[in-house]
Protein backbone atom coordinates (compact mmCIF):
# COMPACT_ATOMS: atom_id res chain seq x y z
CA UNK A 1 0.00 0.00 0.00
CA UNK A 2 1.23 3.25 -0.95
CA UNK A 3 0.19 6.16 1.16
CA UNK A 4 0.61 9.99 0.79
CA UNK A 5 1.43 12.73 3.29
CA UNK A 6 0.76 16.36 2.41
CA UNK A 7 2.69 18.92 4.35
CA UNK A 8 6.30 19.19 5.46
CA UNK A 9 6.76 19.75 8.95
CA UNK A 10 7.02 17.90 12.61
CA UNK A 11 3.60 17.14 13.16
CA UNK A 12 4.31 15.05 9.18
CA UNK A 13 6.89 13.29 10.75
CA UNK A 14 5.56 12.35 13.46
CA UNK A 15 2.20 10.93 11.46
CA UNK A 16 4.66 9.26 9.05
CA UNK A 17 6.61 7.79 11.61
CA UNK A 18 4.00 6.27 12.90
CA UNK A 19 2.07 5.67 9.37
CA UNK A 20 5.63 3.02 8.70
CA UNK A 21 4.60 0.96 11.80
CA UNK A 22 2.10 -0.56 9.47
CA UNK A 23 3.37 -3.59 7.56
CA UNK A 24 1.00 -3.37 4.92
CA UNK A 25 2.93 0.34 3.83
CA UNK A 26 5.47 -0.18 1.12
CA UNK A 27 5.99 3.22 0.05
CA UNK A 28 5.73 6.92 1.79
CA UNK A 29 5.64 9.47 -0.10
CA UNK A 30 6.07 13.36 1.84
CA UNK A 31 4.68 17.22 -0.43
CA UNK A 32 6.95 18.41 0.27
CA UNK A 33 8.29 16.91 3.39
CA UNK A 34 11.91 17.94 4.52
CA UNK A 35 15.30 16.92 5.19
CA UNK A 36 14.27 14.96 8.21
CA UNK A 37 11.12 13.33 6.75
CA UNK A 38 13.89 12.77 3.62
CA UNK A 39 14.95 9.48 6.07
CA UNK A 40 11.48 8.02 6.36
CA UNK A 41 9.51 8.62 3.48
CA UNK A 42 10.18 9.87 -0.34
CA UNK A 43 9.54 13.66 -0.65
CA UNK A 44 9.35 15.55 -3.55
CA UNK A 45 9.51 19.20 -3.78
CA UNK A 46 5.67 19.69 -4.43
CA UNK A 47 3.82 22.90 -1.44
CA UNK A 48 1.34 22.16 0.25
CA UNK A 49 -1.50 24.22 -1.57
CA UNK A 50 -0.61 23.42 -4.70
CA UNK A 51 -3.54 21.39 -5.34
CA UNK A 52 -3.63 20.54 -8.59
CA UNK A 53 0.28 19.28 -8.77
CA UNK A 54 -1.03 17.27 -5.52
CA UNK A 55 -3.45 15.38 -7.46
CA UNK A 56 -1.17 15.13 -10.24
CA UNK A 57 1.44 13.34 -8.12
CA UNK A 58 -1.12 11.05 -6.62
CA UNK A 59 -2.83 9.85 -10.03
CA UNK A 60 1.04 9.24 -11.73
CA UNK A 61 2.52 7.37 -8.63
CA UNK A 62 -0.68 5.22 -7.72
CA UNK A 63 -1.30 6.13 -4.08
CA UNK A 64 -4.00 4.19 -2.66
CA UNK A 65 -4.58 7.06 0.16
CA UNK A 66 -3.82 10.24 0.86
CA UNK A 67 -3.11 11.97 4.52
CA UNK A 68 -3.99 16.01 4.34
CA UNK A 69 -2.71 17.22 7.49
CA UNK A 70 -1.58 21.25 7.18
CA UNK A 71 -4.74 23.40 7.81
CA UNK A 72 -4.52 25.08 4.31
CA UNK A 73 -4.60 22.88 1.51
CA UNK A 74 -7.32 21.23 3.59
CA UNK A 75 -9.05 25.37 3.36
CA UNK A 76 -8.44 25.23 -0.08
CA UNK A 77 -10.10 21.90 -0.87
CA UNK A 78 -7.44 19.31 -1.38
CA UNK A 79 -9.11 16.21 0.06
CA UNK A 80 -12.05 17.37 -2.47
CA UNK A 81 -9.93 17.40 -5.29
CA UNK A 82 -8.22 13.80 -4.44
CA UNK A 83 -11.64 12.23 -3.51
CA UNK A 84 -12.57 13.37 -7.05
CA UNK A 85 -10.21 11.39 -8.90
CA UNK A 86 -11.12 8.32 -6.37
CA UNK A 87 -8.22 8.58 -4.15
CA UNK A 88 -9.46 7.84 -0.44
CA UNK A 89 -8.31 10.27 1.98
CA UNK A 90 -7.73 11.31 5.82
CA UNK A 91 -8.80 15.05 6.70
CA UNK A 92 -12.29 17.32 5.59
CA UNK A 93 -13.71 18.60 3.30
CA UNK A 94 -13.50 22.40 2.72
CA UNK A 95 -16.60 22.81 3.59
CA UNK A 96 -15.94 21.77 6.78
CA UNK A 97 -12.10 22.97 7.23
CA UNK A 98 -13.92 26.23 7.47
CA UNK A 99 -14.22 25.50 11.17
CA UNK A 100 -10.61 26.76 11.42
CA UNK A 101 -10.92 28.36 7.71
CA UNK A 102 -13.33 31.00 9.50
CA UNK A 103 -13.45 32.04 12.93
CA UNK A 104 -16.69 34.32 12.50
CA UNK A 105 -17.85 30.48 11.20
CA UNK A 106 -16.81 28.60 14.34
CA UNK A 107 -17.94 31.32 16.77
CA UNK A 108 -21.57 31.83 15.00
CA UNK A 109 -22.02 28.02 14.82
CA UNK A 110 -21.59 27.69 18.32
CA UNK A 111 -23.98 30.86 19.42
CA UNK A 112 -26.09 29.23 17.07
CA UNK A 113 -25.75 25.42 18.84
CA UNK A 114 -25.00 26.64 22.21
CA UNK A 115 -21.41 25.19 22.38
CA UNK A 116 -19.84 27.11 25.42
CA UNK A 117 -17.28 29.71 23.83
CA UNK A 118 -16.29 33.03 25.08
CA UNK A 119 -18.99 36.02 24.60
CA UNK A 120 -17.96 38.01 21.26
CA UNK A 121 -18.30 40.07 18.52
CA UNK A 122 -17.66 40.63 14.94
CA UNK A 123 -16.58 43.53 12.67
CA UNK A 124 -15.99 44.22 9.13
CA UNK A 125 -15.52 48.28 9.82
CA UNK A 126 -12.40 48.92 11.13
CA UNK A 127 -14.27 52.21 13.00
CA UNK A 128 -17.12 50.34 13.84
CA UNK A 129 -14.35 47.91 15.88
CA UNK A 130 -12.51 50.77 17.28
CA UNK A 131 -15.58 52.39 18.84
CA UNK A 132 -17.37 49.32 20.45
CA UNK A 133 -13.61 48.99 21.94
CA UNK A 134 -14.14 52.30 23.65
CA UNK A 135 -16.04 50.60 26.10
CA UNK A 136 -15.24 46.73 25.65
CA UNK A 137 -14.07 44.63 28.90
CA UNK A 138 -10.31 44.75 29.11
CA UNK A 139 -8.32 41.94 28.50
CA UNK A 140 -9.69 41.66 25.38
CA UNK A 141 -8.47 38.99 22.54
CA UNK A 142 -8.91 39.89 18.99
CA UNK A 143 -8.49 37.59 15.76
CA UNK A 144 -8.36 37.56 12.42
CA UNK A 145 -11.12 35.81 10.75
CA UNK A 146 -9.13 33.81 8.06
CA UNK A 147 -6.01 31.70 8.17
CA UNK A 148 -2.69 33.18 9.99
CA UNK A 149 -0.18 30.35 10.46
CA UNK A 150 -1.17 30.19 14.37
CA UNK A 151 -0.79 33.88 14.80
CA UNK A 152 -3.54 35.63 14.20
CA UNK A 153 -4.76 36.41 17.56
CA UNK A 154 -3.70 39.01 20.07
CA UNK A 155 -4.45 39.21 23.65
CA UNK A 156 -4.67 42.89 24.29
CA UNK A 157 -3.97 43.71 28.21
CA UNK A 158 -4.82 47.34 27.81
CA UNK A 159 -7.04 49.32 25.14
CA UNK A 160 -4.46 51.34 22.99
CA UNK A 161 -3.25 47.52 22.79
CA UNK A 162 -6.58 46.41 21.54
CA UNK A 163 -6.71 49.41 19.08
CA UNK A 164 -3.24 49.07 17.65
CA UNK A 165 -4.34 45.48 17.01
CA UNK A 166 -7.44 46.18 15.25
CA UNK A 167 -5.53 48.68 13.12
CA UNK A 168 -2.89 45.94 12.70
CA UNK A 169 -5.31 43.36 10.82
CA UNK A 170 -8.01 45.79 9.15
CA UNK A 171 -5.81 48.72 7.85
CA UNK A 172 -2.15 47.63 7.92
CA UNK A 173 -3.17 43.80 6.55
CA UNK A 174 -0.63 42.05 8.64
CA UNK A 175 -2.59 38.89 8.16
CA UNK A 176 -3.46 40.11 4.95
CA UNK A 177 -7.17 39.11 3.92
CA UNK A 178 -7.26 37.18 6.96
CA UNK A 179 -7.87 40.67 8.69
CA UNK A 180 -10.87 41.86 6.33
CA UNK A 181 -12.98 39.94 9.08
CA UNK A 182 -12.27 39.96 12.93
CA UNK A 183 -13.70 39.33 15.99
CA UNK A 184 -12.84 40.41 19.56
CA UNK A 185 -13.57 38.57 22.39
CA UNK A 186 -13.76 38.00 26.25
CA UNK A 187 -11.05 37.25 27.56
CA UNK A 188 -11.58 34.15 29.39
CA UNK A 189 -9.35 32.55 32.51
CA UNK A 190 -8.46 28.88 33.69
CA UNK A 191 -5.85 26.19 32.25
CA UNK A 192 -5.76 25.55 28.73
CA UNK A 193 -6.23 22.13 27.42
CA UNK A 194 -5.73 20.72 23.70
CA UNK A 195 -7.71 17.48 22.63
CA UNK A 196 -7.45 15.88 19.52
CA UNK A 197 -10.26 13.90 18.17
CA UNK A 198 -10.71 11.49 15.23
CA UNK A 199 -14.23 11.70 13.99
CA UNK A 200 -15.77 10.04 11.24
CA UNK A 201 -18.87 12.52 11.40
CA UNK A 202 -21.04 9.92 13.38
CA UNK A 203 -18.70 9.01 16.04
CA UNK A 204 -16.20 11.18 18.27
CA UNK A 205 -12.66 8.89 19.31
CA UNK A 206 -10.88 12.07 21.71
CA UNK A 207 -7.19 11.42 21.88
CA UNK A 208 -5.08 11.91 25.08
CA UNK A 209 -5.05 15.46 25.99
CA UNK A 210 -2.29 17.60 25.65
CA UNK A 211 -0.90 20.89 27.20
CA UNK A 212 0.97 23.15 25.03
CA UNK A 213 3.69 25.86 25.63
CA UNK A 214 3.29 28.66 23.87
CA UNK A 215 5.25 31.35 24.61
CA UNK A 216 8.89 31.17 23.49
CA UNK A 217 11.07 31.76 26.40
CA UNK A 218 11.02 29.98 30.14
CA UNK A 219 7.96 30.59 33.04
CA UNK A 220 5.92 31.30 29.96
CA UNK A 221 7.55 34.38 29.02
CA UNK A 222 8.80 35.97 25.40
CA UNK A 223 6.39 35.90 22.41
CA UNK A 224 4.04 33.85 20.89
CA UNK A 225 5.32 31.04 18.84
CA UNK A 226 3.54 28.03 17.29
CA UNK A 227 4.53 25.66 20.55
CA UNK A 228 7.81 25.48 22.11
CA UNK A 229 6.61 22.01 23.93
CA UNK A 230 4.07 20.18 25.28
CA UNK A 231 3.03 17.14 27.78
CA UNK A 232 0.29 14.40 27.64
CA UNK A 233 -1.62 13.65 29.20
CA UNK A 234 -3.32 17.48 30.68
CA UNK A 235 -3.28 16.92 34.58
CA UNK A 236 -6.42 19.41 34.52
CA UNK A 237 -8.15 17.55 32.19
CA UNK A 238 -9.90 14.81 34.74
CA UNK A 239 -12.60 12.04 33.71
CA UNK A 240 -15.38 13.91 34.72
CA UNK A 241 -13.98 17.17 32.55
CA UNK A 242 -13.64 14.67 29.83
CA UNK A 243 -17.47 13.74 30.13
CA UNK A 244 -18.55 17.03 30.33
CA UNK A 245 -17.38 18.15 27.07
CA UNK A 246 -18.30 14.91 24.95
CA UNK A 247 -21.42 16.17 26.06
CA UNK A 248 -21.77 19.76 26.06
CA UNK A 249 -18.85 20.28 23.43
CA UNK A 250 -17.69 17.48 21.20
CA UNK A 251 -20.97 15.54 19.93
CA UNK A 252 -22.76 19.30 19.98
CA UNK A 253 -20.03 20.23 17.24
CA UNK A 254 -20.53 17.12 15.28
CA UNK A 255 -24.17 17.42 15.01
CA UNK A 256 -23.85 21.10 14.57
CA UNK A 257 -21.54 20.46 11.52
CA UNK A 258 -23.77 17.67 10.27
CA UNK A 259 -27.00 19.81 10.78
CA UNK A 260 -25.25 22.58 8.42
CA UNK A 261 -24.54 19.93 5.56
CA UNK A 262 -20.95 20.01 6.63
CA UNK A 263 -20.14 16.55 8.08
CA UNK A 264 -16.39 16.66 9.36
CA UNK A 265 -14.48 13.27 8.60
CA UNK A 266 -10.77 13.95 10.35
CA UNK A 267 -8.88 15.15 13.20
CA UNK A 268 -10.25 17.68 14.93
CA UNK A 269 -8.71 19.68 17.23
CA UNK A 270 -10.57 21.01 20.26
CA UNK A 271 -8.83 24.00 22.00
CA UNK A 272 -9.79 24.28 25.51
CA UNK A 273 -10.58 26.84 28.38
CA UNK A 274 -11.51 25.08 31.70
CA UNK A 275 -12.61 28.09 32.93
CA UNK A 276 -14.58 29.00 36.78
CA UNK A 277 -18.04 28.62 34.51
CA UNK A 278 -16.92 25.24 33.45
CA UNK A 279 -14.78 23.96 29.90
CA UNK A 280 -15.86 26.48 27.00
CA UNK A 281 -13.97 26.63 23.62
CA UNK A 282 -11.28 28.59 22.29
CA UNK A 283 -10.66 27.29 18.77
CA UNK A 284 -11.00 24.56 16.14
CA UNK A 285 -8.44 23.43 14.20
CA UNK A 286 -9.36 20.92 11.10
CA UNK A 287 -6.50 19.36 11.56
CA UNK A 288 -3.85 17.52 13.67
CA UNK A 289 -2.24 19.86 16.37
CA UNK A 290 1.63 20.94 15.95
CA UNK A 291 3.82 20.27 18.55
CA UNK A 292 0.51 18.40 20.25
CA UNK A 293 0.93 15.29 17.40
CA UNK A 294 4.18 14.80 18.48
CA UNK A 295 3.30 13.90 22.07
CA UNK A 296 -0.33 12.15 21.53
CA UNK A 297 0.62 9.57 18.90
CA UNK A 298 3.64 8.29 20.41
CA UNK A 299 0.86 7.10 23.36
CA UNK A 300 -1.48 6.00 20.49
CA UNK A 301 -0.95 2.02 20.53
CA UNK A 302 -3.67 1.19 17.77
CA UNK A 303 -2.51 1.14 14.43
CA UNK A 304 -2.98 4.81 12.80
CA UNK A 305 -3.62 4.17 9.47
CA UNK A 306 -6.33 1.41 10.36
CA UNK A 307 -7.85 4.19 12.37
CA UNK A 308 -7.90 6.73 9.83
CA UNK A 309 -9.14 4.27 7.10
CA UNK A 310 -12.09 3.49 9.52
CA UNK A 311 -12.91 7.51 9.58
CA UNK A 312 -12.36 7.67 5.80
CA UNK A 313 -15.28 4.85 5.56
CA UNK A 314 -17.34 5.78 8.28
CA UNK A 315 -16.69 3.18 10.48
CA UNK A 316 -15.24 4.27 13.49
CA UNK A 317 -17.41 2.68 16.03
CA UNK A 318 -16.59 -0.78 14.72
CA UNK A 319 -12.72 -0.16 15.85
CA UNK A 320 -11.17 -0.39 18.99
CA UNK A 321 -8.38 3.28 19.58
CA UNK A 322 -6.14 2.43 22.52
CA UNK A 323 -3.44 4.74 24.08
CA UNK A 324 -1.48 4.14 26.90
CA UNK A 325 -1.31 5.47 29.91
CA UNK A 326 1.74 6.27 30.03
CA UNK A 327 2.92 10.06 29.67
CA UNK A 328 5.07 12.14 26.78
CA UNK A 329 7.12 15.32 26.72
CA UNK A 330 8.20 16.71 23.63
CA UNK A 331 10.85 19.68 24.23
CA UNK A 332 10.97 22.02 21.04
CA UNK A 333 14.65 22.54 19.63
CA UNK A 334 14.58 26.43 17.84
CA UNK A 335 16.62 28.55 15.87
CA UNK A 336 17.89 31.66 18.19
CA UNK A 337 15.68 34.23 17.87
CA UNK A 338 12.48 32.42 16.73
CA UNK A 339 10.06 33.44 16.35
CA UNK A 340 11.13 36.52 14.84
CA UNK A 341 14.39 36.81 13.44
CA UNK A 342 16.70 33.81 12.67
CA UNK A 343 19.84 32.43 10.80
CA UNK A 344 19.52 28.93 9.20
CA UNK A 345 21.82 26.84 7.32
CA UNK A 346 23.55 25.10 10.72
CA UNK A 347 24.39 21.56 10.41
CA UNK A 348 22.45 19.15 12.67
CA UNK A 349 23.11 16.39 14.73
CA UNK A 350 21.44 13.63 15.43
CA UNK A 351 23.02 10.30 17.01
CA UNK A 352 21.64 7.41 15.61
CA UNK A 353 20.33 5.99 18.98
CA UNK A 354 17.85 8.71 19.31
CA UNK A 355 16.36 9.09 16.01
CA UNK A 356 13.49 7.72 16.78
CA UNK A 357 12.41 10.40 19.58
CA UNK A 358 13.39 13.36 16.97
CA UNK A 359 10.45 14.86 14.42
CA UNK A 360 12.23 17.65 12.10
CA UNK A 361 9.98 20.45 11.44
CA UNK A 362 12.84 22.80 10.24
CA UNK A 363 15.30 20.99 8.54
CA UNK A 364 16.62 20.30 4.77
CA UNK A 365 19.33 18.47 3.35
CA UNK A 366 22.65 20.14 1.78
CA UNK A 367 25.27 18.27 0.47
CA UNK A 368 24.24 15.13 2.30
CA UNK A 369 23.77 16.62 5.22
CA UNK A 370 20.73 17.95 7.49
CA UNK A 371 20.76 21.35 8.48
CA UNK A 372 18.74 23.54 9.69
CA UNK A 373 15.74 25.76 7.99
CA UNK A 374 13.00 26.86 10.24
CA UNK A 375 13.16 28.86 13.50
CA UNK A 376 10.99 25.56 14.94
CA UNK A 377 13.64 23.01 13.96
CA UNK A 378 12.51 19.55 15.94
CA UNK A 379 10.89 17.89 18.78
CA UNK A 380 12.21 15.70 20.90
CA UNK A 381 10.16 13.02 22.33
CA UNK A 382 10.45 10.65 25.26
CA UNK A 383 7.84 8.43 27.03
CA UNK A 384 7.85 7.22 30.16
CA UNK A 385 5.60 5.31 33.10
CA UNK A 386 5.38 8.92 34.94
CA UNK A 387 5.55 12.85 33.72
CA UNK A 388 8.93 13.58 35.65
CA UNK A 389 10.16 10.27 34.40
CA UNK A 390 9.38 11.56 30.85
CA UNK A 391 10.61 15.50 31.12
CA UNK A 392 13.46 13.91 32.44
CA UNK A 393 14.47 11.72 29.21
CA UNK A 394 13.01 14.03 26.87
CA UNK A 395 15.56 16.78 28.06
CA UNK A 396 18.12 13.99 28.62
CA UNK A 397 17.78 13.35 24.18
CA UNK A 398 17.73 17.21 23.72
CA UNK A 399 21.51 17.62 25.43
CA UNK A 400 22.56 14.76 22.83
CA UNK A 401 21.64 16.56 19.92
CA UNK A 402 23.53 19.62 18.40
CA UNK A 403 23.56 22.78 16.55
CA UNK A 404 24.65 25.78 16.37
CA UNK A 405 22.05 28.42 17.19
CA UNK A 406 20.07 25.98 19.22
CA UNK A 407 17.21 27.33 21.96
CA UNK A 408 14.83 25.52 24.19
CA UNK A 409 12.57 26.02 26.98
CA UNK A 410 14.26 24.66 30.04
CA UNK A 411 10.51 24.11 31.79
CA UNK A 412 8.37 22.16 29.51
CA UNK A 413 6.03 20.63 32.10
CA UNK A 414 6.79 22.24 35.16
CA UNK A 415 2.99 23.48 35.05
CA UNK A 416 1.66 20.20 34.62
CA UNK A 417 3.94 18.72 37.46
CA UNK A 418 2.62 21.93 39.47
CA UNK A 419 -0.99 21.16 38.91
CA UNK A 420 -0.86 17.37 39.69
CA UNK A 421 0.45 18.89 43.33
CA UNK A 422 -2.76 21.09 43.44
């Protein structure tokens, strides 16, 4: 069997990874993949939303199915495209990516179903958005509507903030047409906790939770990035959290997306506030979470690719998904100066014996060798009977792997290990 992964990053490798585990796979191929993926699967030099080369790939080299994992060639329609030409495939429709495609979406469908999400409001008028500010609670958050590789939403601690922000997306087009749109919202309070699902539109499978690490320097300090590390499972997120959002979040969003003619088939990713009025939603991704895939599958102990063929055919209730109960830490190893400005082009390296707990986000090969190209270069996973136990390892891999420029968090977990004393 000859599968497909679309996308080129750590969350790939760490679905391909686990993809080869699967004796029935004889070939990989990676669009475009990178210089670490290069060692597990075949890449070729194809982006991500370039659709129609996608398909073009898929029909000349055979591949019986196709994995769509980034957010936007799933926006743009990819998985419609290769279902078109009869090539099975793992991720939504666009008609249903639009639950991350569109955040005025997400937040009207659940004031419409009466999913629990923060109180809000949307704007199209950049004045119109500046006045109702005059008077809007502060904290406020405000984000663009559209697509804005993870970045796209500012939490505003005072209200010049707020306005600079709203003149950031709607005049300056920082986001660019992402901004046209935004919405600004209560700022809510309580731990944050990341939940991946697979859902075949009928049934929802949540994955272990996760709790990611998103500012860029230690005791959650520095700017934003796109995860410097994360742990699994979320110490906050207990059994009888878990039942309260199957009920009052997860199956309400599936039906919700059914009852709009949008049935999601995929991953989807449920970003949590557990907040003093009980678990209410942030954001939806369609899609697998980066750095959260790196620390859920590892626990995953069914076969992946049997369990996303079963939400490809709508068949998920007929199949057992085990994880373990083990825990996972994956530490983030970035470029100096990520996430702003970085220098790439270092050499990497990776001894052989721990391979297997590294997924390359930023790296391509020159002259043979793997060097660095991203300011998030890899993560380093280790798991382990306890959380302490796995910190521990997962920190013990990082100090055996090299390269110039290198930066970590030195505390990835220490808020988990503080809440489990609570």
């Amino acid at each position: 069997m000859e599968v497909l992964v679309v996308g080129g990053g750590g969350r790939e490798h760490a679905i391909i990874k686990k993809i080869k585990e699967n004796k029935e796979v004889t070939k990989i191929y990676a669009l475009p993949g990178n210089g670490g993926i290069a060692a597990d699967a075949e890449c070729a030099p194809i982006g991500a939303k370039d659709i129609d080369a996608i398909v073009d790939f898929a029909l000349e080299h055979k591949v019986d199915y196709a994995i769509v994992a980034p957010d936007d060639p799933l926006v743009l329609g990819a998985v419609d495209a290769l279902e078109a030409k009869g090539i099975p495939c793992f991720g939504p429709r666009a008609n249903a990516a639009i639950i991350e495609g569109s955040k005025v979406f997400s937040k009207d469908l659940m004031k419409k179903y009466g999913i629990p999400t923060a109180e809000y409001e949307v704007f199209n008028d950049m004045n119109a958005a500046l006045e109702y500010l005059e008077t809007a609670p502060i904290p406020t958050v405000i984000k663009a509507d559209g697509l804005a590789l993870g970045k796209g939403v500012i939490i505003a601690e005072t209200r010049d903030a707020a306005k600079e922000a709203v003149r950031s997306m709607m005049e300056d087009k920082v986001f660019g047409k992402s901004g046209d749109n935004i919405v600004i919202e209560e700022f809510l309070t309580g731990p944050e906790v990341s939940v991946l699902s697979f859902t075949d539109g009928k049934t929802v499978v949540p994955m272990i939770s996760s709790m990611d690490h998103k500012r860029a320097h230690d005791n959650d300090s520095g700017l934003n990035t796109g995860g410097m590390g994360t742990v699994a499972p979320n110490p906050y997120y207990t059994e009888a959290v878990a039942e309260e959002c199957m009920e009052k979040i997860f199956l309400p969003t599936i039906n919700a997306m059914n009852a709009e003619g949008r049935t999601f088939k995929g991953c989807l990713y449920f970003g949590l506030m557990l907040t003093p009025k009980g678990p209410k939603v942030i954001e939806y991704n369609c899609r697998f979470g980066d750095p959260e895939t790196q620390v859920v599958l590892p626990l995953l102990e069914s076969d992946l690719l049997t369990v996303m063929k079963a939400v490809t055919e709508e068949r998920l209730s007929e199949i057992e998904v085990k994880f373990s109960n083990k825990n996972a830490c994956c530490v983030i190893m970035a470029s100096e100066g990520y996430p702003e400005h970085y220098e790439k082009g270092y050499e990497i390296t990776i001894p052989e014996e721990v391979a297997e707990n590294v997924y390359v986000a930023g790296g391509a090969l020159k002259e043979g060798k793997l060097v660095t190209s991203g300011g998030r270069v890899l993560g380093v996973t280790a798991v382990e009977d306890t959380l302490p136990e796995a910190i521990k390892a997962s920190y013990g891999l990082v100090e055996k792997i090299h390269f110039d420029n290198a930066f970590y968090r030195h505390d990835i977990g220490a808020r988990a290990l503080a809440a489990k004393e609570e």
